[in-house]
C-alpha atoms as a PDB file:
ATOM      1  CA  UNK A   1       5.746 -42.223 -61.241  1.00  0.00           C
ATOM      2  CA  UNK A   2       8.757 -41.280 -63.464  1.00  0.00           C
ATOM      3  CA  UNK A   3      11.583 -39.255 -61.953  1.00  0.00           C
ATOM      4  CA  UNK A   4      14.375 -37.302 -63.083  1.00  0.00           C
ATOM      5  CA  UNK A   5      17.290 -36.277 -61.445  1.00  0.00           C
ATOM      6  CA  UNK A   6      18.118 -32.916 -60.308  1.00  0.00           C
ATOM      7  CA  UNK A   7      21.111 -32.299 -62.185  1.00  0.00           C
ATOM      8  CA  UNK A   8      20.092 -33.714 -65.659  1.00  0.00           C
ATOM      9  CA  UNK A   9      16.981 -31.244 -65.013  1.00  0.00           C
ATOM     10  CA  UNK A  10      19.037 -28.092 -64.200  1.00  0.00           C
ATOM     11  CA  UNK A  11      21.714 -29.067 -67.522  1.00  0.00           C
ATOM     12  CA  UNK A  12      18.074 -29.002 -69.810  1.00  0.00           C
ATOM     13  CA  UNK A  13      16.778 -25.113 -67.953  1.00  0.00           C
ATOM     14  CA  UNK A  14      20.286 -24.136 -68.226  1.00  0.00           C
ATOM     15  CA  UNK A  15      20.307 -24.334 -71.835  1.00  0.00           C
ATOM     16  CA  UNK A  16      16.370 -23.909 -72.648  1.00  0.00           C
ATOM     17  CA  UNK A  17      17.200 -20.375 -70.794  1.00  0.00           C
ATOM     18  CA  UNK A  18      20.600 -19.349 -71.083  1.00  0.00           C
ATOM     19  CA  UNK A  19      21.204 -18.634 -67.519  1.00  0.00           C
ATOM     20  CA  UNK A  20      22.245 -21.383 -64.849  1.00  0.00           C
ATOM     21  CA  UNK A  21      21.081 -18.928 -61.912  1.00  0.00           C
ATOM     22  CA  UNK A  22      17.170 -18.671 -63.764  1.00  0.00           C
ATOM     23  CA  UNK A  23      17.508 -22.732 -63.831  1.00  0.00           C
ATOM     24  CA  UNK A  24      18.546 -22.962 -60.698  1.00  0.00           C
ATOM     25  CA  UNK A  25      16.016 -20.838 -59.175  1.00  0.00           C
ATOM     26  CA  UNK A  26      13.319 -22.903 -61.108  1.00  0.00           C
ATOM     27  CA  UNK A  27      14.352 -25.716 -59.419  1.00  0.00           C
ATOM     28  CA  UNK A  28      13.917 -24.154 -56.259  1.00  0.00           C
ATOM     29  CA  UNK A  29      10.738 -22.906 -57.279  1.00  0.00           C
ATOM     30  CA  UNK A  30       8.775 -26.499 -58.158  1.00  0.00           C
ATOM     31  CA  UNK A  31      10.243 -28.112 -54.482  1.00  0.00           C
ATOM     32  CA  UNK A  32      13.232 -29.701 -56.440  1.00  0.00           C
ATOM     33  CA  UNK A  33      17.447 -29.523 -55.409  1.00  0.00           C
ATOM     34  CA  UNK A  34      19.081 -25.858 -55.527  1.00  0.00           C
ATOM     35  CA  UNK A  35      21.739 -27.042 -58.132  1.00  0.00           C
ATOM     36  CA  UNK A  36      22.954 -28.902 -59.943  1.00  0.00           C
ATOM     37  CA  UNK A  37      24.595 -31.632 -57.490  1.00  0.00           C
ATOM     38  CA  UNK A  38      21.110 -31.606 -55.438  1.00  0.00           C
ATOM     39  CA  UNK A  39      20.530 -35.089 -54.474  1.00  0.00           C
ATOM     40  CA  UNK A  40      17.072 -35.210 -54.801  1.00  0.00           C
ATOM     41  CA  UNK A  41      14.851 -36.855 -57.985  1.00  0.00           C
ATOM     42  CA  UNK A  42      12.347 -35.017 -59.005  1.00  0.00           C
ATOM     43  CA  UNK A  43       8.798 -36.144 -59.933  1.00  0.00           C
ATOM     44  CA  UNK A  44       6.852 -35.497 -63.428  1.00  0.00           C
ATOM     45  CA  UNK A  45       4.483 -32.893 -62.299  1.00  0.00           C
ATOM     46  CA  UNK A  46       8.036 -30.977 -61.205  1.00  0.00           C
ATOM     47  CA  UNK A  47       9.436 -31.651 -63.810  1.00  0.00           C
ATOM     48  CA  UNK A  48       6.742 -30.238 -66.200  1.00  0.00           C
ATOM     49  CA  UNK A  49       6.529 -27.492 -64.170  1.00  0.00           C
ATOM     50  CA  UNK A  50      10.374 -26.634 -64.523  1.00  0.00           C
ATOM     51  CA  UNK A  51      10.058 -27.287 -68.377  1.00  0.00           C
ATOM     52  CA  UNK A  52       6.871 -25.096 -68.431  1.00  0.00           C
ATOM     53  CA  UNK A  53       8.861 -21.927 -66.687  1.00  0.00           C
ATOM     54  CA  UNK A  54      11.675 -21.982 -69.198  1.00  0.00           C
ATOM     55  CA  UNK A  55       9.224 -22.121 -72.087  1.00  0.00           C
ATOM     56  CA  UNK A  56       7.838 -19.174 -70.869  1.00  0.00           C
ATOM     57  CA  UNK A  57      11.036 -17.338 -70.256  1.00  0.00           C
ATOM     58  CA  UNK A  58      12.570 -18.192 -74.050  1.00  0.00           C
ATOM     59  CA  UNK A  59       9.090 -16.724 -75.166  1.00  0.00           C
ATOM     60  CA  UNK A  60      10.518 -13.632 -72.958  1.00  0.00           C
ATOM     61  CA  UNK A  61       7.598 -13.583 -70.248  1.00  0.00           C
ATOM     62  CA  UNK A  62       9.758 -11.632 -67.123  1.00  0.00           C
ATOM     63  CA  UNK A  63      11.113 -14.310 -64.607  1.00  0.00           C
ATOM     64  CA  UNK A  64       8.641 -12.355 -61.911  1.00  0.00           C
ATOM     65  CA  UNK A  65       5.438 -13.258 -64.396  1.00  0.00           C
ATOM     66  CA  UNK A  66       6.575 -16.884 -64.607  1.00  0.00           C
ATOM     67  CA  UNK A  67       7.134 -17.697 -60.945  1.00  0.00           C
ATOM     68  CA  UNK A  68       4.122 -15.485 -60.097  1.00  0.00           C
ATOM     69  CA  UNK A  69       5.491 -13.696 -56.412  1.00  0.00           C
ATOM     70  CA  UNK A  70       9.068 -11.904 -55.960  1.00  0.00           C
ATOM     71  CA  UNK A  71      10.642 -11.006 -52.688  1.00  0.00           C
ATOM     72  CA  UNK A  72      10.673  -6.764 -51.507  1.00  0.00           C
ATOM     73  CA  UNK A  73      12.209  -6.000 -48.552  1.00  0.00           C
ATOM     74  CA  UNK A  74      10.331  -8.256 -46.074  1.00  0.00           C
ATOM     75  CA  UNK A  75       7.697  -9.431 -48.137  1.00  0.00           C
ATOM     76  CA  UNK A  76       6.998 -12.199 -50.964  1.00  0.00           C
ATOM     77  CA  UNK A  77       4.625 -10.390 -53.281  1.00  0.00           C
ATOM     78  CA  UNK A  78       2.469 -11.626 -55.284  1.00  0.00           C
ATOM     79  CA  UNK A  79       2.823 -10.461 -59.140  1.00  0.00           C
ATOM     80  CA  UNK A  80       1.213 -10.922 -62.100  1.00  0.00           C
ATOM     81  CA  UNK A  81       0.595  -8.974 -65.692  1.00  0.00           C
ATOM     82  CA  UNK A  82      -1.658  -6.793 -63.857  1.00  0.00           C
ATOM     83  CA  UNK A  83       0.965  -4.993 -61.858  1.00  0.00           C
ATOM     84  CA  UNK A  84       4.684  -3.704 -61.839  1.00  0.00           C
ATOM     85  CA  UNK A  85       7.284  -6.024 -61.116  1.00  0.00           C
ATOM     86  CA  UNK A  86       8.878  -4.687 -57.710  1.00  0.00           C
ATOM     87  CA  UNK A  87      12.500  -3.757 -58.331  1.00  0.00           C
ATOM     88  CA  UNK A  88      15.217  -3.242 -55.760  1.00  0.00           C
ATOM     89  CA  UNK A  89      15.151   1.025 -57.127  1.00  0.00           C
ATOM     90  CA  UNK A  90      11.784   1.036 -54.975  1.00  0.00           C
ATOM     91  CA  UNK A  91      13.111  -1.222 -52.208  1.00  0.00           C
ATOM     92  CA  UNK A  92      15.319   1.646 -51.557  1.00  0.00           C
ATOM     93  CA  UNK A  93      12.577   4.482 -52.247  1.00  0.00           C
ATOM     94  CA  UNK A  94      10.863   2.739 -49.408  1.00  0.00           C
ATOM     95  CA  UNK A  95      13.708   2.979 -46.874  1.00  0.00           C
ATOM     96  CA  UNK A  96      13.833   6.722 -47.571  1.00  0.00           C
ATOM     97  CA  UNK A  97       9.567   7.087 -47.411  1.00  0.00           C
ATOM     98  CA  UNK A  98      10.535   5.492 -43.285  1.00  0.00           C
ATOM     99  CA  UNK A  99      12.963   7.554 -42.574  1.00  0.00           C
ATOM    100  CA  UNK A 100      10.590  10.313 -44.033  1.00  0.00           C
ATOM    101  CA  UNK A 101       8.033   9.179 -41.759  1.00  0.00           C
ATOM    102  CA  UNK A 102      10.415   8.582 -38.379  1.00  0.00           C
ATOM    103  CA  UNK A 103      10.794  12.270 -38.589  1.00  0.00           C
ATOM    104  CA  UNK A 104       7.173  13.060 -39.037  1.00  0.00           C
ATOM    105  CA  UNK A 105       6.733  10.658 -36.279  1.00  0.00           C
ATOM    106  CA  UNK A 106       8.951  12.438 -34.243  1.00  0.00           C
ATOM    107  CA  UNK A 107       6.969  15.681 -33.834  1.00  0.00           C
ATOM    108  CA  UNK A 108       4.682  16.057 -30.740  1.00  0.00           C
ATOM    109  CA  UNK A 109       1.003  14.790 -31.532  1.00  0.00           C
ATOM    110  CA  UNK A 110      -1.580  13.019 -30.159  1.00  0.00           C
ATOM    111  CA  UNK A 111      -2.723  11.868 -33.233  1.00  0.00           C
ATOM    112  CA  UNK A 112      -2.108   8.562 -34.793  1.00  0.00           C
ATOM    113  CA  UNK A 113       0.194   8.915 -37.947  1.00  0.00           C
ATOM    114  CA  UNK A 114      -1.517   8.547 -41.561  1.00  0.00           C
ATOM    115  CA  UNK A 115       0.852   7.537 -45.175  1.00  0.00           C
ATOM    116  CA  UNK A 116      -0.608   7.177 -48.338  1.00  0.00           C
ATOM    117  CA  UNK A 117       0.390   5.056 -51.230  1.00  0.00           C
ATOM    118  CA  UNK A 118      -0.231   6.827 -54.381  1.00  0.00           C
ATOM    119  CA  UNK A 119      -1.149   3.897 -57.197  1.00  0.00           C
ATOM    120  CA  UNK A 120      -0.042   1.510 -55.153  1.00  0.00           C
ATOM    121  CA  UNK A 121       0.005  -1.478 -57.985  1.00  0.00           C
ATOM    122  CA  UNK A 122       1.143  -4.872 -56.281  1.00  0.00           C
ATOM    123  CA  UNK A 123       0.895  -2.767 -52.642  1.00  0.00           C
ATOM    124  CA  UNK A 124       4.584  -3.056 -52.638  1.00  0.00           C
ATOM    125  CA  UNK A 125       4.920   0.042 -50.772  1.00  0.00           C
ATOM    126  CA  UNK A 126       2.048   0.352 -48.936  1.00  0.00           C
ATOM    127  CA  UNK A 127       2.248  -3.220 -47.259  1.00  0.00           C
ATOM    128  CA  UNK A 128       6.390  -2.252 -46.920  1.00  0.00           C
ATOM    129  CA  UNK A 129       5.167   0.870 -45.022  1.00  0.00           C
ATOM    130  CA  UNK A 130       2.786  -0.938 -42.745  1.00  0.00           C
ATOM    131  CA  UNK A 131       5.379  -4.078 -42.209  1.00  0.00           C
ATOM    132  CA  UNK A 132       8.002  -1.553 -41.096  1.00  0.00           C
ATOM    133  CA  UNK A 133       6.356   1.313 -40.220  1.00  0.00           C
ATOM    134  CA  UNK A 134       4.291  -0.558 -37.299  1.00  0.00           C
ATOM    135  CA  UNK A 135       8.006  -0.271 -35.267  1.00  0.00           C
ATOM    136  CA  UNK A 136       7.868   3.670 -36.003  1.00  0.00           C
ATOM    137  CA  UNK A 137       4.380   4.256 -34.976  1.00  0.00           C
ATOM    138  CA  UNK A 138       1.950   1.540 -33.619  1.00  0.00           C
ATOM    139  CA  UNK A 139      -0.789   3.995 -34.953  1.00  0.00           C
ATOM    140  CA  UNK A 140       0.139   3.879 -38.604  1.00  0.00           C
ATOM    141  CA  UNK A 141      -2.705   3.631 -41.079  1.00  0.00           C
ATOM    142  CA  UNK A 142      -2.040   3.565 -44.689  1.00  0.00           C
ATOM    143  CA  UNK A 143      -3.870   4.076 -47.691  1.00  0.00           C
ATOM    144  CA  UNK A 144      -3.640   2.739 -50.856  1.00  0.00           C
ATOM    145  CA  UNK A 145      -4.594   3.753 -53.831  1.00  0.00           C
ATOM    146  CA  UNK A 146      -4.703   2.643 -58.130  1.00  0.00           C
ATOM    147  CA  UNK A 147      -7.136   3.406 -60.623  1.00  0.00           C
ATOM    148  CA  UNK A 148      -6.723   0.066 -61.579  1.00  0.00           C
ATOM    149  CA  UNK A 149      -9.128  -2.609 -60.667  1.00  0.00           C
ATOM    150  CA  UNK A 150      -6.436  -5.498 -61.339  1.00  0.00           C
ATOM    151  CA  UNK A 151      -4.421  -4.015 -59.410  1.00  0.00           C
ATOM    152  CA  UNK A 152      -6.347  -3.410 -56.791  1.00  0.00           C
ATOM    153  CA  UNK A 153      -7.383  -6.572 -56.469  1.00  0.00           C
ATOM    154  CA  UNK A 154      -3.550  -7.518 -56.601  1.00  0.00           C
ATOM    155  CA  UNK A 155      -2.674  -5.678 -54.059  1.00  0.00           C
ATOM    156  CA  UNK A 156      -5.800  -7.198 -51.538  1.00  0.00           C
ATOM    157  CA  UNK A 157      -4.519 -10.873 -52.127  1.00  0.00           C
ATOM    158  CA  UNK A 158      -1.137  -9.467 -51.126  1.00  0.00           C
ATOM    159  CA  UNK A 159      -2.524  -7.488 -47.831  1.00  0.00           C
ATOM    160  CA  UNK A 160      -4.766 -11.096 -47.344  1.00  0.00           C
ATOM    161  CA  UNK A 161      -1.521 -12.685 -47.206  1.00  0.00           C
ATOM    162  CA  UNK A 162       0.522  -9.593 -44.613  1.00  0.00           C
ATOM    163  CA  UNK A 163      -2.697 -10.199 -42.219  1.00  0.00           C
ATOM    164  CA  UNK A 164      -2.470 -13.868 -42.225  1.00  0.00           C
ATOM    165  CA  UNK A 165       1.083 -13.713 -41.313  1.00  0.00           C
ATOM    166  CA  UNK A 166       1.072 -10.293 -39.018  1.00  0.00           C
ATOM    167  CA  UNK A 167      -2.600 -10.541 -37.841  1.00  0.00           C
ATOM    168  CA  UNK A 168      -2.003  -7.446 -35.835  1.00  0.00           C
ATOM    169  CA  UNK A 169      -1.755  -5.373 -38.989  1.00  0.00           C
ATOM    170  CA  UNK A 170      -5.197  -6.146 -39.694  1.00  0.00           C
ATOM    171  CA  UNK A 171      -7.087  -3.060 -40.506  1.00  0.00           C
ATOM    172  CA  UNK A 172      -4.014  -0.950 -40.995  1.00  0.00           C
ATOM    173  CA  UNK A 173      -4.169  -0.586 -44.853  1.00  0.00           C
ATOM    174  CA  UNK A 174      -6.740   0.611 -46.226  1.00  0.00           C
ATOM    175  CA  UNK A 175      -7.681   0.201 -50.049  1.00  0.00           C
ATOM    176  CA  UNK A 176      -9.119   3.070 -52.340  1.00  0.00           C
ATOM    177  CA  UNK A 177      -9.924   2.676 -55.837  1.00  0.00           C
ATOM    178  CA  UNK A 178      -9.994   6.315 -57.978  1.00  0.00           C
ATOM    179  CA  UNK A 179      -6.917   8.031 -59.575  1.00  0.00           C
ATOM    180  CA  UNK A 180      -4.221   9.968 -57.780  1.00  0.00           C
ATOM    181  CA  UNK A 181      -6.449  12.508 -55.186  1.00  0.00           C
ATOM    182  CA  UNK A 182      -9.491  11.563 -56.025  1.00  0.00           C
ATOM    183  CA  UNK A 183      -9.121   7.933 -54.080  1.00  0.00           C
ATOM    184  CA  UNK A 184      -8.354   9.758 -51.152  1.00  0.00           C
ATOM    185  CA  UNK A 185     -11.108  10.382 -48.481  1.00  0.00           C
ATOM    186  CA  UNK A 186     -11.428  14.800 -48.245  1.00  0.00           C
ATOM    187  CA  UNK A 187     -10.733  14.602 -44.228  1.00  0.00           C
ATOM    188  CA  UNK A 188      -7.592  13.244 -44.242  1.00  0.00           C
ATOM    189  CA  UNK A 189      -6.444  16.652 -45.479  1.00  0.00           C
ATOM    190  CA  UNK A 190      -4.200  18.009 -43.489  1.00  0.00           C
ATOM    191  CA  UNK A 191      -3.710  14.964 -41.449  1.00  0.00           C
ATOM    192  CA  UNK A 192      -1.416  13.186 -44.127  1.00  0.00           C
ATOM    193  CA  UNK A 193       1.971  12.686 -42.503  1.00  0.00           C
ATOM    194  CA  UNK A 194       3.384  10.854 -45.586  1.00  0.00           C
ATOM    195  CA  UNK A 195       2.918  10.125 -49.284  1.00  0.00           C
ATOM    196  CA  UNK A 196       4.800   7.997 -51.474  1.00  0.00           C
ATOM    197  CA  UNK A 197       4.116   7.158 -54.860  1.00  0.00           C
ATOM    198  CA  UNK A 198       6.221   5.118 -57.798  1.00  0.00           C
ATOM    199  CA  UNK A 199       4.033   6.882 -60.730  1.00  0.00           C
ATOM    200  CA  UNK A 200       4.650   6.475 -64.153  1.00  0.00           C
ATOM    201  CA  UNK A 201       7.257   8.480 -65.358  1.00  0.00           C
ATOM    202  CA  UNK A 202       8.197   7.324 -68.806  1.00  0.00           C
ATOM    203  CA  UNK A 203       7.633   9.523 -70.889  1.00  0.00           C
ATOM    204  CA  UNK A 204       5.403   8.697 -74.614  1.00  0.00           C
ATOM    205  CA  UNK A 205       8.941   8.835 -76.943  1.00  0.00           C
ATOM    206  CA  UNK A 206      10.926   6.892 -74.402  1.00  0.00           C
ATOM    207  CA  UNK A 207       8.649   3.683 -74.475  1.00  0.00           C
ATOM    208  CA  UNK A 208       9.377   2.380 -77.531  1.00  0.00           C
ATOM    209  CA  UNK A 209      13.454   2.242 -76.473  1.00  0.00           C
ATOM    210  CA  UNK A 210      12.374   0.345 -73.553  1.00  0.00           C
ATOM    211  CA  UNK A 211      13.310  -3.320 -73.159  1.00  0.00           C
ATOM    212  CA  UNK A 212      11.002  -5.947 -74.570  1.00  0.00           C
ATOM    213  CA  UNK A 213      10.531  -7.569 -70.940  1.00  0.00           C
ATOM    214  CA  UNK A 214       9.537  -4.500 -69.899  1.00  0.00           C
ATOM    215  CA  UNK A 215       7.123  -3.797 -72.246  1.00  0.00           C
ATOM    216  CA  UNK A 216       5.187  -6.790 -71.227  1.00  0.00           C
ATOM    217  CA  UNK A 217       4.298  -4.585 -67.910  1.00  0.00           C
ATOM    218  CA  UNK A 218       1.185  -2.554 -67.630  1.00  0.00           C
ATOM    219  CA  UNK A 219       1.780   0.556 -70.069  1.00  0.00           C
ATOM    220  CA  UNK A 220      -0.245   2.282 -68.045  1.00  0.00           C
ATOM    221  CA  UNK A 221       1.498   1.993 -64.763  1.00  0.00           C
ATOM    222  CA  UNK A 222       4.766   3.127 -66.555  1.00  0.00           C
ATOM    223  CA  UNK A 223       3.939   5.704 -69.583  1.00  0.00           C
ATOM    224  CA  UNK A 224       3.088   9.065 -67.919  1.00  0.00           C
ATOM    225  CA  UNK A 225       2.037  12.436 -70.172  1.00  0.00           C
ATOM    226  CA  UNK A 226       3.747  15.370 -69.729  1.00  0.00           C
ATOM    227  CA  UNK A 227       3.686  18.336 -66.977  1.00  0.00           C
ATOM    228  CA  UNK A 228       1.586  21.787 -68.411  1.00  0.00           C
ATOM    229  CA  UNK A 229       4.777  23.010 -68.795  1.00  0.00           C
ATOM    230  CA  UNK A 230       5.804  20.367 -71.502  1.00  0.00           C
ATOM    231  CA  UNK A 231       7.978  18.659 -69.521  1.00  0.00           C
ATOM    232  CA  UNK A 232       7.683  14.866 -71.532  1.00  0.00           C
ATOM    233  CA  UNK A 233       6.897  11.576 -68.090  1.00  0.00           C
ATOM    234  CA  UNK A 234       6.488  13.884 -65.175  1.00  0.00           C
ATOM    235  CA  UNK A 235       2.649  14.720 -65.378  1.00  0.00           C
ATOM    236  CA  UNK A 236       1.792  12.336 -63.082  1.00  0.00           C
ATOM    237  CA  UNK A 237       4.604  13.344 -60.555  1.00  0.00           C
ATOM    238  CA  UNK A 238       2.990  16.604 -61.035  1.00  0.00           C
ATOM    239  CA  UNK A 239      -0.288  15.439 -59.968  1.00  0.00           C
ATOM    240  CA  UNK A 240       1.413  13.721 -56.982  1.00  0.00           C
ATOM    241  CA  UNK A 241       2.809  16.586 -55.942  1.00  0.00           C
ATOM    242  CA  UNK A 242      -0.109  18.941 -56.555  1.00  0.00           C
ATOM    243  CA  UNK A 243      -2.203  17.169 -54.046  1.00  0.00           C
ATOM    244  CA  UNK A 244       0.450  16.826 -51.764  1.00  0.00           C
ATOM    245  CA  UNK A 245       1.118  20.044 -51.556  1.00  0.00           C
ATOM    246  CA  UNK A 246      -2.658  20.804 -50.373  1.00  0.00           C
ATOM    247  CA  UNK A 247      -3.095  17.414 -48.073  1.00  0.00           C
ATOM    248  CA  UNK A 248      -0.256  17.387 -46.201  1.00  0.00           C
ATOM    249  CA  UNK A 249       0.450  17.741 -42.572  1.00  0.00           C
ATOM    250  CA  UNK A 250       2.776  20.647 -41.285  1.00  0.00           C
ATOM    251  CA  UNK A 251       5.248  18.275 -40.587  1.00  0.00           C
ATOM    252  CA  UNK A 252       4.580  15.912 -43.219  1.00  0.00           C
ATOM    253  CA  UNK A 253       6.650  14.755 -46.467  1.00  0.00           C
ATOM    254  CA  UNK A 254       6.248  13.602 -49.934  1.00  0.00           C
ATOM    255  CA  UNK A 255       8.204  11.399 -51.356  1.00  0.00           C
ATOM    256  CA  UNK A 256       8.441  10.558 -55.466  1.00  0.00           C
ATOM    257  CA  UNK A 257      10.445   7.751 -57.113  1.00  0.00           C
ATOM    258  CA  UNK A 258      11.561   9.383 -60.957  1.00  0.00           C
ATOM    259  CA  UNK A 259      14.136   8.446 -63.217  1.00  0.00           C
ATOM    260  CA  UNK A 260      17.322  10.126 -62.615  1.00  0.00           C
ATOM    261  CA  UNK A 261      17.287  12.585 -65.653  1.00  0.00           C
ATOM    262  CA  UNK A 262      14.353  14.074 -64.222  1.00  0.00           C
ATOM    263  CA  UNK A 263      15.587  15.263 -60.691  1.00  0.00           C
ATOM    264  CA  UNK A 264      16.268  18.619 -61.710  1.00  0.00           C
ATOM    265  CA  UNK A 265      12.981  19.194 -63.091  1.00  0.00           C
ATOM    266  CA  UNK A 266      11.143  17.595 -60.098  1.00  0.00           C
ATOM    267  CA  UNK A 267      12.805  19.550 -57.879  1.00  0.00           C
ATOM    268  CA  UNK A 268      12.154  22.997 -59.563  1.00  0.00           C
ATOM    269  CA  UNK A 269       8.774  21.792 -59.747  1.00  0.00           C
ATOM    270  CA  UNK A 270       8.158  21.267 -56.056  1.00  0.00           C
ATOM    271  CA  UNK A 271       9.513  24.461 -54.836  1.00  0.00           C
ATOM    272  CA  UNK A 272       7.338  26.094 -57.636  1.00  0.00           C
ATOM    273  CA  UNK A 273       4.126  24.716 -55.681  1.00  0.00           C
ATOM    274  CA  UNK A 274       5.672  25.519 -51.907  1.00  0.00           C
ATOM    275  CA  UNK A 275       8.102  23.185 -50.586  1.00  0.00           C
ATOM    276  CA  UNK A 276      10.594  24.866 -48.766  1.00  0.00           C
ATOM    277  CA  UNK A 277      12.555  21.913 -47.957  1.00  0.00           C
ATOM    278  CA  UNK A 278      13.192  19.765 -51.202  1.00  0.00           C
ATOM    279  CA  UNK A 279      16.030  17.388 -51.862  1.00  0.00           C
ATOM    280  CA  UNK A 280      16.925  14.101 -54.097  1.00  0.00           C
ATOM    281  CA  UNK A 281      17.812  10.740 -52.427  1.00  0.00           C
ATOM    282  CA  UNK A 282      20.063   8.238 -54.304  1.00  0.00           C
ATOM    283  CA  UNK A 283      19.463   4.622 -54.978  1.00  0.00           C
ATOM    284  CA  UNK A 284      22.080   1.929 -53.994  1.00  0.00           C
ATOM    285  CA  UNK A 285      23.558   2.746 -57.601  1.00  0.00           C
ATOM    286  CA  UNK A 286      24.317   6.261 -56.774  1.00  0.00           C
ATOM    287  CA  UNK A 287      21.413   7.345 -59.059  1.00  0.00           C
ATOM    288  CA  UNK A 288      19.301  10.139 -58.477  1.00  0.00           C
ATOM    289  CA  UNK A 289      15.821   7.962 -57.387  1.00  0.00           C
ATOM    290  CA  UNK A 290      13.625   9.764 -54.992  1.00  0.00           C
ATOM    291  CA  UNK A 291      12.482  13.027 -54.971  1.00  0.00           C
ATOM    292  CA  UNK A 292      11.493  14.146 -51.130  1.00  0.00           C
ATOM    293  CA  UNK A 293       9.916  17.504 -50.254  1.00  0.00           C
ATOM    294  CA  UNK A 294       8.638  18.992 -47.027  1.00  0.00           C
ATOM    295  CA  UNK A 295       6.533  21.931 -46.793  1.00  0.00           C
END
């Protein structure tokens, strides 16, 4: 079978692509060498494989399409057109969302503790939550929601794939198909220790002024209407928070990943339907990121 070297490979991506770290990831990708001095040959199914990916890149399908899973936090998710692309801003809504839920945790109850992932997409969050929430409560259960059927059935290859390498998280999320709320069984009201949601927040004139890359994501999971008020991307952090605001246990906490020229508004909005306790957490940028109330 024909072979090609390595390096003569990663010189051809390099230039099909325009970007010697995308090549060099492909190669890692199809089994071949790292770099460009990788000793390795490799054969022609790897090598069409490589070619194939930087095709599809120079057509401008997103790296996390092409390779088809992408690393968040502990996990390699997998990701396709039917679902977000996880991005680092969540990564760190996630670490707020646990130490959200430590405190929760913290308050006396017999109870086991009970998050909810608000259209959950790839299950990102939700699977995050169980992963690393297990050390934080061994009775975490989390539910998972999205209106979308794709997604859903994104996000249950994903939680096949936690199970078969945590078995002891079987049974610990729980997938629910319906938008926002109405996914979410009625007796878990008032029993809901945390909810976290990445909603759509972009608002109707701001898509267009998007990238083109990102574009090629669900329009659904990132165009959102606006509030009653008129207030253009946050009607669906509106309906997050709405429900919230009824579901929630006493000690519980929502938290809401926006774009950082929304904070203000968010947080007016949450103290307008009854959380006392309402602040903005900062991504790794310094960029307003997370909204987080408590009632």
């Amino acid at each position: 079978m024909p072979v090609t070297a390595a390096a003569t490979l990663f010189d051809e991506l390099t230039r099909l692509v325009g970007s010697a770290r995308e090549a060099r990831w492909s190669l890692e990708e199809v089994g071949g060498a790292a770099g460009p001095a990788g000793p390795g040959p490799l054969g022609e199914r790897q090598v069409a494989a490589a070619r194939d990916m930087a095709a599809r890149r120079r057509a401008g399908e997103p790296l996390q399409y092409v390779f088809g899973h992408w690393p968040f936090r502990t996990l390699d998710l997998l990701v396709d057109p039917r679902v977000l692309i996880p991005r680092p801003e969540t990564e760190q809504v996630v670490e707020v969302a646990l130490a959200e839920l430590a405190e929760a945790s913290s308050s006396t109850r017999r109870r086991p503790s009970v998050a909810v992932d608000l259209g959950t997409g790839s299950g990102a969050i939700a699977l995050s939550l169980a992963a690393e929430g297990a050390a934080i409560h061994r009775g975490l259960t989390v539910w998972a929601t999205d209106v979308d059927p794709g997604a859903l059935a994104v996000a249950g290859a994903n939680l096949d794939r936690l199970v078969a390498d945590r078995p002891a998280l079987a049974g610990t999320v729980r997938l629910a198909a319906g938008r926002w709320w109405s996914a979410v069984p009625g007796e878990l009201a008032g029993r809901i220790d945390l909810v976290v949601s990445n909603p759509p927040y972009v608002a109707e004139e701001e898509w267009a002024d998007l990238p083109v890359e990102v574009r090629l994501e669900p329009r659904g999971a990132l165009v959102s209407a606006a509030t009653g008020d008129g207030i253009p991307g946050l009607g669906d952090v509106e309906s997050v928070l709405h429900g919230a605001a009824d579901r929630l246990a006493p000690a519980g906490a929502v938290v809401v990943e926006l774009a950082p020229h929304q904070a203000a508004a968010a947080r007016s909005m949450a103290r307008a339907l009854g959380f006392d306790r309402v602040r903005v957490a900062r991504d790794l940028a310094g960029r307003d990121r997370a909204l987080v109330a408590r009632r």
